[in-house]
Structures are given as structure tokens and as C-alpha cells.
Protein backbone atom coordinates (compact mmCIF):
# COMPACT_ATOMS: atom_id res chain seq x y z
CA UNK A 1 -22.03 23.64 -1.25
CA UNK A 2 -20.75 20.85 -3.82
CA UNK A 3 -22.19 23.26 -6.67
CA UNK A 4 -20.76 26.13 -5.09
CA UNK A 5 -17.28 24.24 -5.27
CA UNK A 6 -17.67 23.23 -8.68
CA UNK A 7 -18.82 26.77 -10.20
CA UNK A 8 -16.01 28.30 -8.34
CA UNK A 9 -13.44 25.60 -9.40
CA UNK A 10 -12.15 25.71 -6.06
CA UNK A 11 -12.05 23.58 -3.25
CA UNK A 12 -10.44 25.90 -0.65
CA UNK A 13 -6.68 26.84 -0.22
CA UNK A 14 -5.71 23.00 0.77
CA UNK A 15 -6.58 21.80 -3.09
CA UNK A 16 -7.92 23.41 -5.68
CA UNK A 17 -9.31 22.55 -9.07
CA UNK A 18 -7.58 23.48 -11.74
CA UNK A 19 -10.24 22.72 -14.73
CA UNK A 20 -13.19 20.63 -14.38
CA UNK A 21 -14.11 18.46 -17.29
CA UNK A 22 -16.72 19.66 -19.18
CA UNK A 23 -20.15 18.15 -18.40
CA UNK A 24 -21.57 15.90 -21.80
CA UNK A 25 -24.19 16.98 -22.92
CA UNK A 26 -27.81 15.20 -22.36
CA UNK A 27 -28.80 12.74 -24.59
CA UNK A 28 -31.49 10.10 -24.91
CA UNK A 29 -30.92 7.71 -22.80
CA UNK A 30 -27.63 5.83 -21.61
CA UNK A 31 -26.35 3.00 -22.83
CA UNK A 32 -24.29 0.16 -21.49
CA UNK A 33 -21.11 0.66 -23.54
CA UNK A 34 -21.48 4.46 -22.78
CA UNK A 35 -21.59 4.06 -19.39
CA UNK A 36 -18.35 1.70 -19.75
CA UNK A 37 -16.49 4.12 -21.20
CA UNK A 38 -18.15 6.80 -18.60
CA UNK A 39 -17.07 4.84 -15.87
CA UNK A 40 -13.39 4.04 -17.13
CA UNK A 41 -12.79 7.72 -18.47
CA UNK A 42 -13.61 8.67 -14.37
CA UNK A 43 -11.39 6.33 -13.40
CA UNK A 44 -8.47 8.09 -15.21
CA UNK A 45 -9.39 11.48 -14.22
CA UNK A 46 -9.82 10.55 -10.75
CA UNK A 47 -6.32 9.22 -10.56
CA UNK A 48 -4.85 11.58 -12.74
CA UNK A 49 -6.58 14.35 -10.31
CA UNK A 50 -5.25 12.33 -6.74
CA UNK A 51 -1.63 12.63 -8.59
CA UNK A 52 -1.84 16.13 -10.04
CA UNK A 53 -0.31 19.23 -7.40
CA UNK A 54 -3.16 21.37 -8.85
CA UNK A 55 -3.12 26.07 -8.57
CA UNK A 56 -6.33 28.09 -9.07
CA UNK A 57 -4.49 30.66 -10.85
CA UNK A 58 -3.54 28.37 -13.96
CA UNK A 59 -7.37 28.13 -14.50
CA UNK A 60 -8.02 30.91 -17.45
CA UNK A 61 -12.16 32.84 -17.12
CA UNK A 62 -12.54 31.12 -20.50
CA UNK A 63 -11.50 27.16 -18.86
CA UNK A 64 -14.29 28.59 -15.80
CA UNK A 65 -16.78 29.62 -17.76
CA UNK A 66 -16.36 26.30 -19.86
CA UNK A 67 -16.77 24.49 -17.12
CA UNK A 68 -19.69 25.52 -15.08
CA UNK A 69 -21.48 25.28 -18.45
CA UNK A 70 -25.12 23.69 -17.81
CA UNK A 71 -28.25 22.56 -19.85
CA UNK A 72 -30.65 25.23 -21.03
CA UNK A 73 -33.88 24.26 -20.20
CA UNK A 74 -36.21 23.94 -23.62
CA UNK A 75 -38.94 26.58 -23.70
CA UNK A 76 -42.45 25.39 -23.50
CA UNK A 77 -41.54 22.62 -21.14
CA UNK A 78 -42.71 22.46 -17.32
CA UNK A 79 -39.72 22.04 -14.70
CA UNK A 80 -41.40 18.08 -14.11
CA UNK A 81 -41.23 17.29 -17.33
CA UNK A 82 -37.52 19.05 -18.18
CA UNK A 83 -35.74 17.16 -15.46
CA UNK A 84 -37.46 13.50 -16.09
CA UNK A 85 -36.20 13.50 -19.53
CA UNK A 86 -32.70 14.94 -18.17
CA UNK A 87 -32.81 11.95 -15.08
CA UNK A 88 -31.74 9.38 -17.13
CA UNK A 89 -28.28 11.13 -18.70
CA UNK A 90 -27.28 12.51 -15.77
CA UNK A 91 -28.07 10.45 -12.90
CA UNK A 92 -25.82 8.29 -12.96
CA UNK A 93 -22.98 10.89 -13.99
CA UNK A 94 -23.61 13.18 -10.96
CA UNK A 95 -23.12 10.69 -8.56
CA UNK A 96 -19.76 9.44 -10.32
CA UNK A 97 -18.72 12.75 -10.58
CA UNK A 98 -19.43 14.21 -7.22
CA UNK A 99 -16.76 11.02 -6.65
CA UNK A 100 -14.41 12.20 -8.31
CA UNK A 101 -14.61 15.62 -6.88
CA UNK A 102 -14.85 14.23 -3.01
CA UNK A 103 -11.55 12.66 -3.76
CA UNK A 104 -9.81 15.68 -5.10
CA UNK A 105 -11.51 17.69 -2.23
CA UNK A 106 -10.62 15.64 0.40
CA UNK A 107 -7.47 13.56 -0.45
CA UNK A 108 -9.16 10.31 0.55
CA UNK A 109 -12.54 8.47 1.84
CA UNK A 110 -13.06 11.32 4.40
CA UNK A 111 -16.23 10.25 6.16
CA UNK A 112 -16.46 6.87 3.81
CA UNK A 113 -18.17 9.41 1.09
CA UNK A 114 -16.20 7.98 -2.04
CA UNK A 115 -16.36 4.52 -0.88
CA UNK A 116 -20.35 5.13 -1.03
CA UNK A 117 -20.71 6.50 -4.00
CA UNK A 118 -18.36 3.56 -5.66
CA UNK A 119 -20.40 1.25 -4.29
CA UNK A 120 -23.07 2.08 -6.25
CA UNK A 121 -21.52 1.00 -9.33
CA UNK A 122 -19.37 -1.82 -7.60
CA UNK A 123 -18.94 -4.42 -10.72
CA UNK A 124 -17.33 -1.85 -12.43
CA UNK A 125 -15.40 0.06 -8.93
CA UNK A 126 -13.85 -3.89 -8.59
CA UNK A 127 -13.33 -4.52 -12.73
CA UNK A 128 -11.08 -1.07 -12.71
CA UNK A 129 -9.92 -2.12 -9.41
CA UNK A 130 -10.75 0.79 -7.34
CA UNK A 131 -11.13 -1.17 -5.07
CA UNK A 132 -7.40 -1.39 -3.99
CA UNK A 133 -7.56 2.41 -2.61
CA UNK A 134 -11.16 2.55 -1.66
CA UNK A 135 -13.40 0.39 0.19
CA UNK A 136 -16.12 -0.93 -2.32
CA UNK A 137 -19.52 -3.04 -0.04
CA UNK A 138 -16.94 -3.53 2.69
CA UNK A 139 -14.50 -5.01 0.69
CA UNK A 140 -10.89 -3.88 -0.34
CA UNK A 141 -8.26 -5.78 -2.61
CA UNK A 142 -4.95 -7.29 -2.06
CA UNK A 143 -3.29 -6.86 -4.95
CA UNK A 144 -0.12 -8.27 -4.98
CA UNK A 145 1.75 -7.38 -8.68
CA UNK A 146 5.31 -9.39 -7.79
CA UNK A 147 3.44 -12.75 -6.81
CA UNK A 148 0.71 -12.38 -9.33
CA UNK A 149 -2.50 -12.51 -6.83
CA UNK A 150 -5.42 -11.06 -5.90
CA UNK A 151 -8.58 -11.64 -3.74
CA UNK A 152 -11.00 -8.83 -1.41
CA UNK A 153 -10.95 -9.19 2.24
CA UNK A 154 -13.44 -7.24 4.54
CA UNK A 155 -12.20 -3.64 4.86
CA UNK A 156 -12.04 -3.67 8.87
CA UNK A 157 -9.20 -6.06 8.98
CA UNK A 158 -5.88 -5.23 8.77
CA UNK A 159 -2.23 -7.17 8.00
CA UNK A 160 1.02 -8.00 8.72
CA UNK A 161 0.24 -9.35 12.28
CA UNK A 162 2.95 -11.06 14.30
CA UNK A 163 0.56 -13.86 15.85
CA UNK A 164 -1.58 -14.08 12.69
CA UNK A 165 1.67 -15.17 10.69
CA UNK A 166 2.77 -17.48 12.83
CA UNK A 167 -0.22 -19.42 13.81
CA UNK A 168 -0.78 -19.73 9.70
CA UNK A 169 2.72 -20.54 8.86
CA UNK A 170 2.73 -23.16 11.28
CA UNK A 171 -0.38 -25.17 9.63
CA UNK A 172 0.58 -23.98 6.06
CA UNK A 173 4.04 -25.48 6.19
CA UNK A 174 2.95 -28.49 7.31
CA UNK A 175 0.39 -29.10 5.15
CA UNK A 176 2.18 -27.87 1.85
CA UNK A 177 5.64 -29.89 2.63
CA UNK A 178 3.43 -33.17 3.16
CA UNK A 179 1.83 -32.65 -0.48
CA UNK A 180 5.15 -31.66 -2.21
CA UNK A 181 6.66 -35.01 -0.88
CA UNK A 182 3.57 -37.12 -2.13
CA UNK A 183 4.67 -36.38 -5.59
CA UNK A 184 8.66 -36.03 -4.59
CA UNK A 185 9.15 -39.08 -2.36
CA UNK A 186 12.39 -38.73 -0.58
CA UNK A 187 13.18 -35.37 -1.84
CA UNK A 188 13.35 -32.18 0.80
CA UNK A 189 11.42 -29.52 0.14
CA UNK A 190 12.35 -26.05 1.16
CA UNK A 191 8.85 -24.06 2.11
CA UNK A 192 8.39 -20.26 3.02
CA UNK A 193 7.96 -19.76 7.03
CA UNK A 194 5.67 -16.82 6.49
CA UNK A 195 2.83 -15.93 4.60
CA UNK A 196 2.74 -13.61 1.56
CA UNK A 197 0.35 -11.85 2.77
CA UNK A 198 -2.14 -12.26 6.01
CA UNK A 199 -5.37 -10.05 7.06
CA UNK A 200 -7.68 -10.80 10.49
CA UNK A 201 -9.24 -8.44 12.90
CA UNK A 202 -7.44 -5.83 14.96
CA UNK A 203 -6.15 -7.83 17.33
CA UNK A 204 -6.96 -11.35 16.33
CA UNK A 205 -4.73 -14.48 17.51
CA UNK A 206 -5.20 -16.24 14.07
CA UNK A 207 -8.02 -18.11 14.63
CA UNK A 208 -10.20 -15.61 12.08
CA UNK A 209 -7.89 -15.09 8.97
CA UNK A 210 -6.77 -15.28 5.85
CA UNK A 211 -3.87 -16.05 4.04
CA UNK A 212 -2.31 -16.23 1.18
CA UNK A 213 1.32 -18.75 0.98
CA UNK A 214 3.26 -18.69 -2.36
CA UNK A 215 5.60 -21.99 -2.49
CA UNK A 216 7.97 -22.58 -5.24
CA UNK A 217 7.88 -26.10 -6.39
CA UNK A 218 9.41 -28.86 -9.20
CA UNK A 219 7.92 -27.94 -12.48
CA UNK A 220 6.48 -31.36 -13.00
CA UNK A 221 4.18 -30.67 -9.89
CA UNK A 222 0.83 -31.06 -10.99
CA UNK A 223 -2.38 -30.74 -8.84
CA UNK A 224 -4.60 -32.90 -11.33
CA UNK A 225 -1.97 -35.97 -10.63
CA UNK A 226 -3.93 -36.52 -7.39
CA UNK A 227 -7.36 -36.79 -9.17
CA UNK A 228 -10.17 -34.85 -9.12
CA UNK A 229 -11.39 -31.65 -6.73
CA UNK A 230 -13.08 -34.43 -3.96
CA UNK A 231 -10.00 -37.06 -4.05
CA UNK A 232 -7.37 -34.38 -3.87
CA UNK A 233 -9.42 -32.37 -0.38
CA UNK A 234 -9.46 -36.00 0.90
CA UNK A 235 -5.63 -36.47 0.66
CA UNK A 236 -5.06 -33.46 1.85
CA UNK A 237 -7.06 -34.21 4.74
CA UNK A 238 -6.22 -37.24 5.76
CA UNK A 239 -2.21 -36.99 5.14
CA UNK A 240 -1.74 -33.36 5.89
CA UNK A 241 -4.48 -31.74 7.65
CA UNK A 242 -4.88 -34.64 10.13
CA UNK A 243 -1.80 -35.71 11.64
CA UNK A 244 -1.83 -40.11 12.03
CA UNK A 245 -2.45 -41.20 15.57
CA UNK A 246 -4.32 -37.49 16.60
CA UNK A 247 -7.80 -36.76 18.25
CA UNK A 248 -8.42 -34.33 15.64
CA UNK A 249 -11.47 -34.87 12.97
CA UNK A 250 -11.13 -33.21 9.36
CA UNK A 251 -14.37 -33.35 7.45
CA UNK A 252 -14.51 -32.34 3.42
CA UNK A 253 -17.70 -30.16 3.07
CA UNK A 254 -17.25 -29.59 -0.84
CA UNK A 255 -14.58 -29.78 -3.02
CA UNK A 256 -15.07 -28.10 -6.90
CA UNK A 257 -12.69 -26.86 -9.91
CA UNK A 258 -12.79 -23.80 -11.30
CA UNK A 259 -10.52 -22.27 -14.12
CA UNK A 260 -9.41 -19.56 -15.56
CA UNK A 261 -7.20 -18.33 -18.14
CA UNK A 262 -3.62 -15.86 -17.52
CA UNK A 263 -1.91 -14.85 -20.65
CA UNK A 264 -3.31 -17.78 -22.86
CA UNK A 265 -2.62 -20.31 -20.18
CA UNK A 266 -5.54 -22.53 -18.73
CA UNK A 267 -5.19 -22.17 -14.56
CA UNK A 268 -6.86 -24.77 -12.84
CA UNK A 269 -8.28 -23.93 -9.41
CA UNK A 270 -9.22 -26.52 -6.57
CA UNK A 271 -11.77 -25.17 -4.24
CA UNK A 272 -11.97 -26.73 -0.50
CA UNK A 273 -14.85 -26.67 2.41
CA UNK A 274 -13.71 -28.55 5.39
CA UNK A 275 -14.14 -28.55 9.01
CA UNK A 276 -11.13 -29.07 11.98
CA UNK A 277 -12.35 -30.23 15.34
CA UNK A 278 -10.00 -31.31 18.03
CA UNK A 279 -10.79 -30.84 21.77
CA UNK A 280 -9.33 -27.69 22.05
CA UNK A 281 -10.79 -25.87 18.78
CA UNK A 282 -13.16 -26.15 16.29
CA UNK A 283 -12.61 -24.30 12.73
CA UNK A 284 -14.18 -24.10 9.06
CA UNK A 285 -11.93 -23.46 6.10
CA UNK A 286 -12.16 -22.40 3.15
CA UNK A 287 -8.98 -22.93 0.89
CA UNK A 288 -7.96 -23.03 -2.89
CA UNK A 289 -5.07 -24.33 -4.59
CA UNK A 290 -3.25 -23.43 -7.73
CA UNK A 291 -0.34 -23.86 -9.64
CA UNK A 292 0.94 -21.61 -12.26
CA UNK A 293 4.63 -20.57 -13.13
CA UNK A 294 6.24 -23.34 -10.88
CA UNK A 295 4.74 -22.12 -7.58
CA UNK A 296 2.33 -23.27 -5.84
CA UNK A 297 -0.65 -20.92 -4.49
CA UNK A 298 -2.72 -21.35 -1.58
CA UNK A 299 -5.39 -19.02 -0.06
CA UNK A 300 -6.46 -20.26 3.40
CA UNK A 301 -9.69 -18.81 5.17
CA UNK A 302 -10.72 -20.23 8.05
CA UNK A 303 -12.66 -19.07 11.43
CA UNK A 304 -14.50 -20.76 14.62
CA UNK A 305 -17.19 -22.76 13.50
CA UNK A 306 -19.00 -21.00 15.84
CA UNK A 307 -18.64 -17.87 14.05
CA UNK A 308 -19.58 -19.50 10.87
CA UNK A 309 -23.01 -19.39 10.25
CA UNK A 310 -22.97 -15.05 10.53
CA UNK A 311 -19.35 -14.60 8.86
CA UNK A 312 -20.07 -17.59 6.26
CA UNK A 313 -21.49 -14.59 3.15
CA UNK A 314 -17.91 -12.15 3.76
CA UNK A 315 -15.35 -16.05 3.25
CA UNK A 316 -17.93 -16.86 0.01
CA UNK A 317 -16.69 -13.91 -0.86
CA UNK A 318 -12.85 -13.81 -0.38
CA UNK A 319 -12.48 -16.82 -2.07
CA UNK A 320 -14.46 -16.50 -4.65
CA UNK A 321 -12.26 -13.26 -5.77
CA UNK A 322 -9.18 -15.35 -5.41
CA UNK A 323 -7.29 -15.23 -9.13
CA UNK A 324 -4.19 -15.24 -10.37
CA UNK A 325 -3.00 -11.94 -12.30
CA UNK A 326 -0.68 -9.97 -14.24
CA UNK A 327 -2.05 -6.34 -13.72
């Protein structure tokens, strides 16, 4: 049926192809930077194709005959041996391109089809970002352009939740006015009540989240000043994460830097594992600081410990896409 569409340069009378791009011809073998520029040249024509109000009747016979063009088999040659030395060139091109035309067919991820079919190329899905429409290994982006951020989160959860914001802006505030002030003594520090952004289960009441909080702070603020990765997660814990005089236990798993560069600036990242037990709860976190522009970023992760050991691979994950961006 897919061949049918594609010879026919039609997809029905609720979208129809215009042209198809001509298939390339076979060649003998692929290479890395070919499929590179394969990969980033479907990119465009997907989007281009998702934006596009297409007609049938601008298509000319000449464009349709162009287009359904094909590779003549060589005489002499055996249908076996024809296609293996045809596998190579256009494996991986049929499956990008019967992408591309799922998403002009159907609008969307109808049935999860283009997410699938991404996925099998999911380094470069995520480098192009794709990733921000489509769900790539159970994983979509937050890309936020005004607070230059990004990071995945599991593609089932959604944002913007009432109780999820609060229950984070609580903890967040505290913690973020405490460490301001350790560097500030005696100056007041005005902190965001709510989240940038926030995504947990349908439904969730905040204890399985995450969160990112964008705080604007003095430009002198530097997260270094407090040492390195394991002496800044124990101030944190012990001044802001444990209140003095509480039954509640914080315990620093691992603490590590990580950096990165954003238009020919170093960014310094702190990564924190630690674990909150009170009587009443019992969470593990994952968080990471940075500071870049005089702001001060935090992404927060955190879920029951209970939960941890089976939802442990999907926070790895989140945090480890956590950057700072300009795209």
C-alpha cells in the first residue's frame, strides 16, 4: 500500500504529495558522513513537508514519472544476488523515508509509526532534535528556547500540573534561597514560586517528577566558591535540604562535575545523588546545578525510593540530557 502511495504521489484527498524527492541512486556502500547528510537532508524535508498545504494537481506527469523512478536490475544477475548488493544503499534510506512519508500521510505519530522508525536512528533523531515533536526510545525533549534549557523526560508524562508545581516549588524555594544567602549574608533574595517547567505521571501528587527552576541571582554567584562537586552536595544537604532540629536524614550518594561549553563559555555542571527519609516519606534525587548568564539552573528528579531500583535507567537518563542551549 506504501508503494502504491508513493507511485501514485498521493496519499488520499486529506493530504497529498505534491513531488516526492527523487530516490539516489545505489552506490557501493554507505558511508558515515553520507548518512549524516542523509539523515539531516530528511530532517528538512520532513519539516518542510509537515508545513507545506500540498495539491495533487500542481504535480506535472514529468515530476511523477521522475519520481517513481527505480533501479534497473543488471542483466545476468540472479534476484539474490541483485538485492544483497542493493541492501546496503537502501536499507537504511527506506526506512527513513517511509518516515518521512508516514508523517506527511498522517499529520503525526498515528499508531507510534514515526516514533519507531526514528528510533532506529535515535543519536541522530535526538542530535537534530526530533525528538521535541516525536517520541524517540520513550523519550521526548523539553526544549525551552527563552530560558536556554533542555533535557528528555519519559514520553508518558505530561506538564503543567497544579499539585506537581506546588509540592516542587515548595522544596525548591527553600533550598535555593538558603544557598543564595550563604554567599549573600544578610541580603534578601527574591526566588520564583513556580517551576519553569514540571513533568510527572498523569495524575501524580509530586512525589515522581521533575523539574526544572530558573533563579536569577548576583553576578558574583559562583558555584565553585563552595568547593568541589562532594563539599558543595554536603552543604546543600545539611543547610538546605535538612532543616536544623528535624527527624529527617539526607544522605549524598555521589556528587561529580561535568562541563560543557555555550557560545565559547566553559559551563560547569554539579551533579547530585542523594536520598530524603523522614517518617512520613522516603525519596531519591537526582539534581544538577548550573550557573550561566546570572541565573541559576536547577533540574530536580526525584521519586520513592521504593520505586527506585525499576525507574533508576529512565532519571540516568533525564539528567544526563540536562544542558544548557541556545538553539
Amino acid at each position: 500500500m506504501a508503494v502504491n502511495m508513493l507511485r501514485n504521489g498521493s496519499v488520499g484527498s486529506a493530504g497529498r504529495l505534491s513531488s516526492i524527492p527523487t530516490p539516489l541512486q545505489p552506490r557501493a556502500g554507505p558511508t558515515k558522513r553520507g548518512n549524516i547528510a542523509f539523515s539531516k537532508r530528511f530532517t528538512r524535508r520532513l519539516l518542510e513537508a509537515r508545513n507545506a498545504t500540498t495539491s495533487s494537481g500542481n504535480s506535472s506527469s514529468e515530476e511523477r514519472q521522475e519520481a517513481v523512478k527505480v533501479a534497473v536490475p543488471t542483466p545476468g544477475l540472479d534476484p539474490a544476488t541483485q538485492f544483497s548488493s542493493l541492501a546496503n544503499a537502501f536499507g537504511r534510506r527506506l526506512l527513513v523515508g517511509t518516515a518521512a512519508a508516514a508523517a506527511v500521510a498522517l499529520g503525526g505519530n498515528l499508531g507510534g509509526i514515526t516514533s519507531l522508525l526514528l528510533g532506529l536512528e535515535p543519536a541522530y533523531s535526538r542530535e537534530l532534535k526530533l525528538d521535541v515533536v516525536y517520541p524517540v526510545n520513550g523519550y521526548k525533549r523539553c526544549l525551552d528556547t527563552a530560558n536556554h534549557f533542555e533535557f528528555v523526560y519519559p514520553s508518558s508524562w505530561v506538564g503543567d500540573q497544579r499539585l506537581l508545581y506546588r509540592a516542587v516549588a515548595k522544596a525548591e524555594k527553600e533550598r535555593l534561597v538558603g544557598l543564595l544567602q550563604v554567599q549573600n549574608p544578610g541580603r534578601p533574595q527574591q526566588i520564583a514560586r513556580d517551576p519553569i517547567v514540571a513533568f510527572g505521571p498523569p495524575g501524580s501528587n509530586g512525589e515522581l517528577n521533575v523539574s526544572v527552576m530558573v533563579v536569577p541571582i548576583p553576578t558574583n554567584f559562583k558555584i565553585e566558591k563552595f568547593g568541589d562537586p562532594k563539599q558543595t552536595g554536603e552543604v546543600i544537604l545539611s543547610k538546605f535540604i535538612v532543616p536544623r532540629s528535624s527527624n529527617i536524614a539526607a544522605v549524598l550518594i555521589d556528587a561529580k562535575k561535568t562541563e560543557d561549553y555555550l557560545t565559547n563559555q566553559k559551563i560547569t555542571y554539579y551533579n547530585l545523588e542523594y536520598t530524603v527519609q523522614s517518617p512520613t516519606f522516603f525519596r531519591h534525587n537526582l539534581a544538577i546545578y548550573t550557573v550561566f548568564d546570572g541565573k541559576l539552573y536547577t533540574l530536580n528528579a526525584q521519586c520513592p525510593e521504593a520505586l527506585w531500583p525499576a525507574l533508576k535507567g529512565r532519571f540516568y537518563e533525564m539528567a544526563d540530557a540536562f544542558k544548557l542551549s541556545v538553539d
